[in-house]
Protein backbone atom coordinates (compact mmCIF):
# COMPACT_ATOMS: atom_id res chain seq x y z
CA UNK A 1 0.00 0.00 0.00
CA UNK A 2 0.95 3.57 -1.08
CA UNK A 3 2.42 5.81 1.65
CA UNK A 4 -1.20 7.38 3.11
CA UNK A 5 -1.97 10.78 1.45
CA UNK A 6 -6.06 11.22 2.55
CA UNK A 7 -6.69 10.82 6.30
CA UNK A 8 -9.97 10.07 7.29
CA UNK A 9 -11.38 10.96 10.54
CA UNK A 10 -14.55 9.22 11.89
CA UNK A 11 -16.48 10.88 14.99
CA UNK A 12 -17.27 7.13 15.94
CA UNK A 13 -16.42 3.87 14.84
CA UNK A 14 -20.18 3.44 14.66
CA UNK A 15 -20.24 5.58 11.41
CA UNK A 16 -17.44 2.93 9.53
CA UNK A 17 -20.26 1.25 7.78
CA UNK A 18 -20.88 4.84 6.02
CA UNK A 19 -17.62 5.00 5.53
CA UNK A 20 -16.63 1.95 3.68
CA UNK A 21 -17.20 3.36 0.15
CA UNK A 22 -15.00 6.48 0.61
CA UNK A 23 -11.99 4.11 1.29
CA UNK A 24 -12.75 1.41 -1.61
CA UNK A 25 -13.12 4.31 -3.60
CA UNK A 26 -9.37 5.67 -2.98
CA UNK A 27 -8.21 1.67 -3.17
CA UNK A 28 -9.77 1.99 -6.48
CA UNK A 29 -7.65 4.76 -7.46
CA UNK A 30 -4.88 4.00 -5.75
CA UNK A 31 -4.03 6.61 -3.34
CA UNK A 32 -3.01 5.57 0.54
CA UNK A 33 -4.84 6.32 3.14
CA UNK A 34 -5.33 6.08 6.85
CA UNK A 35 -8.18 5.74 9.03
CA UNK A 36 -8.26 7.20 12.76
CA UNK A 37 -11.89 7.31 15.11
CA UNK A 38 -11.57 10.89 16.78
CA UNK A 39 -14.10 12.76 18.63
CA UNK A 40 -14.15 16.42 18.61
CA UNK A 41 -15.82 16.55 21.50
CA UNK A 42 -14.07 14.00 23.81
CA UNK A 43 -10.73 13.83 22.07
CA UNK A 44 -10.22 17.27 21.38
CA UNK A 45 -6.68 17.60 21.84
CA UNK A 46 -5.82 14.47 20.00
CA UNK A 47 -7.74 15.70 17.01
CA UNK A 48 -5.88 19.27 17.12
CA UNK A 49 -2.34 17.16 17.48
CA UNK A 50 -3.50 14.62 14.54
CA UNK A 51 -4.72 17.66 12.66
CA UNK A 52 -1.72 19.95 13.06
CA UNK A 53 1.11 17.12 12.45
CA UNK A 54 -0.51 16.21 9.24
CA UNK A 55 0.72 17.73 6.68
CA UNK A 56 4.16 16.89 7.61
CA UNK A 57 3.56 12.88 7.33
CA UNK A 58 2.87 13.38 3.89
CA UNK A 59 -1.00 13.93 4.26
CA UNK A 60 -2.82 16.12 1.69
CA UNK A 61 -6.14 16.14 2.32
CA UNK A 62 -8.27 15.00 5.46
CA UNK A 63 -11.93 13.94 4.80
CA UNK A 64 -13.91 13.97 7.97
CA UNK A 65 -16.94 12.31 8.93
CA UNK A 66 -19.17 13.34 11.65
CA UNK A 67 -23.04 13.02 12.90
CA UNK A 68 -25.37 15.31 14.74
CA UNK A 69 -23.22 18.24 15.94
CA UNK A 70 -20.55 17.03 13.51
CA UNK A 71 -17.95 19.77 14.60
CA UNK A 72 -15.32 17.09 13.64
CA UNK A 73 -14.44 18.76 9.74
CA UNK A 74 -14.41 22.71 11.50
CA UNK A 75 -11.52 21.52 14.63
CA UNK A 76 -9.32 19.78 11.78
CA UNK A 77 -9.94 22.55 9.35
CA UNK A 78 -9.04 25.16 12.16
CA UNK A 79 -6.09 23.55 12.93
CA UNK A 80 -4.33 22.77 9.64
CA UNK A 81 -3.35 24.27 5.76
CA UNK A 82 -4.61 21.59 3.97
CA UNK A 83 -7.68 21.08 2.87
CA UNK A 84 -10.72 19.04 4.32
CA UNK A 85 -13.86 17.65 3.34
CA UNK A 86 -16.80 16.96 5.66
CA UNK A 87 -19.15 14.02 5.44
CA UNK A 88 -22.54 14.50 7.18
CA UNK A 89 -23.53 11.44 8.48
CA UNK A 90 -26.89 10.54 9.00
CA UNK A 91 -28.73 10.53 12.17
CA UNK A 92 -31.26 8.66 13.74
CA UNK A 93 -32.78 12.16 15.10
CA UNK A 94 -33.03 14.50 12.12
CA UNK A 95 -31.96 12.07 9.20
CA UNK A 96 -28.72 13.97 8.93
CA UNK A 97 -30.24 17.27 8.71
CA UNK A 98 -28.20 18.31 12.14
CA UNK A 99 -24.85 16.71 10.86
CA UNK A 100 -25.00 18.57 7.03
CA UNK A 101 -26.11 21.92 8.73
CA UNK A 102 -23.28 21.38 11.46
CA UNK A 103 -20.19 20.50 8.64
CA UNK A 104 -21.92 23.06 5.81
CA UNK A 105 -21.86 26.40 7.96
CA UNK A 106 -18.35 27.01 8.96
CA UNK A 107 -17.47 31.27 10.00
CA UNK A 108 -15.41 32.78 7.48
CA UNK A 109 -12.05 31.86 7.15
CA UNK A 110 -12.33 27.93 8.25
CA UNK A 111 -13.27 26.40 4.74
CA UNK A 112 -14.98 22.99 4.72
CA UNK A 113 -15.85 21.27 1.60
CA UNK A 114 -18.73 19.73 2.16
CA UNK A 115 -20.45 16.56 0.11
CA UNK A 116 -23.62 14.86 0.62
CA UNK A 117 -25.17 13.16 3.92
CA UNK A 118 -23.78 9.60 4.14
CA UNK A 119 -22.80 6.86 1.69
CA UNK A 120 -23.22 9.04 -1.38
CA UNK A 121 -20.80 12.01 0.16
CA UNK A 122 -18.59 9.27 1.60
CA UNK A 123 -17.50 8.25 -1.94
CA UNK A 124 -18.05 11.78 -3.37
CA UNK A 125 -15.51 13.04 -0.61
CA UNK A 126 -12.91 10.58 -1.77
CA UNK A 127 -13.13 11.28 -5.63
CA UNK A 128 -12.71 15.30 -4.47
CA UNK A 129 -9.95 14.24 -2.40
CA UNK A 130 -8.59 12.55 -5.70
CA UNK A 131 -8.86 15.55 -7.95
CA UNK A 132 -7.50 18.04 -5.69
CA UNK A 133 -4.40 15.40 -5.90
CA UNK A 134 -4.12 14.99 -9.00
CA UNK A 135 -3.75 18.83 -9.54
CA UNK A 136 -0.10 18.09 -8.73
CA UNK A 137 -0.09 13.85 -9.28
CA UNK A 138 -0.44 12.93 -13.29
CA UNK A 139 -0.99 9.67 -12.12
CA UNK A 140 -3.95 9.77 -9.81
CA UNK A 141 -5.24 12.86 -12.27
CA UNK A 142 -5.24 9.76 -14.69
CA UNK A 143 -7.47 7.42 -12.36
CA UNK A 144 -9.99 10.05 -11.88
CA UNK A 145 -10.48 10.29 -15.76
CA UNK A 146 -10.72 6.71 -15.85
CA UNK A 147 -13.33 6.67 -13.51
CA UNK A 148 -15.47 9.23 -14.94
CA UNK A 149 -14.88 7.86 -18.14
CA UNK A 150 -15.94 4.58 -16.61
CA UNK A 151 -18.86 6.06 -15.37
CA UNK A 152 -20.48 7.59 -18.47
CA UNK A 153 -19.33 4.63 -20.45
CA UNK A 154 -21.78 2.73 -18.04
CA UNK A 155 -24.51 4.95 -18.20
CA UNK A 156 -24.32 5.38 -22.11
CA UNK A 157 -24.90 1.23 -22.12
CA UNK A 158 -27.99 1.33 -19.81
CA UNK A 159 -29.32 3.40 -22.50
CA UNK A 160 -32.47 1.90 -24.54
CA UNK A 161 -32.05 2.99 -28.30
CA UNK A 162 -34.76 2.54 -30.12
């Protein structure tokens, strides 16, 4: 396996099952990972620590995934350069509601990129993660064209011609 270049953050290993597309979908491409549970709210000062030290192991982007108050993405974001992607995870309470509003409205100057509530963002947050490598890695660039090419190759056979 590659030297890890995403980190991905869980609030709880509880939300792993949401998770497990995000990190097929960077197997598929090919870029390392690694995988740490964190809270934000009862680990704060190991997330700050993971947060700030990451850039200098060679991470480039952190996608973070979080439920109800889902303040996980806005500590990691406040803490480090590079950039990070929040997954809303869905909720038994509000469906996810709390956890998009919580990751989506960050004050000005903490950026969060933000994808869709659950399985859907959890992939969608690794192919971001992908492009914003590939800006600077031909190779990965190459795997994400793949994939979309892939992807409408797919959809183009579903079609019915008549």
């Amino acid at each position: 396996m590659e030297k890890p270049r995403v980190l991905i953050v869980m609030g709880s290993r509880s939300d792993m099952p949401a998770m497990e597309g995000c990190m097929a979908q960077l197997d598929e491409m090919h870029v390392g990972y690694e995988v740490r549970v964190l809270s934000a709210h009862r680990t704060p000062d190991a997330v700050l620590e993971l947060s700030r030290n990451a850039k200098e192991r060679g991470i480039q982007v952190i996608i973070a995934a979080a439920g109800g108050a889902a303040h996980l993405a806005g500590v990691l974001a406040s803490s480090t350069p590079l950039p990070v992607i929040g997954i809303p995870i869905q909720t038994s309470a509000l469906g996810g509601m709390d956890s998009l509003l919580s990751t989506v409205q960050m004050p000005a100057g903490v950026p969060v990129a933000t994808v869709a509530i659950g399985k859907a963002g959890a992939k969608n947050a690794a192919i971001l993660a992908c492009q914003m490598i590939g800006l600077a890695d031909p190779a990965v660039q190459k795997e994400v064209e793949a994939f979309k090419e892939a992807q409408a190759k797919k959809v183009l056979a579903d079609s019915i011609v008549e």
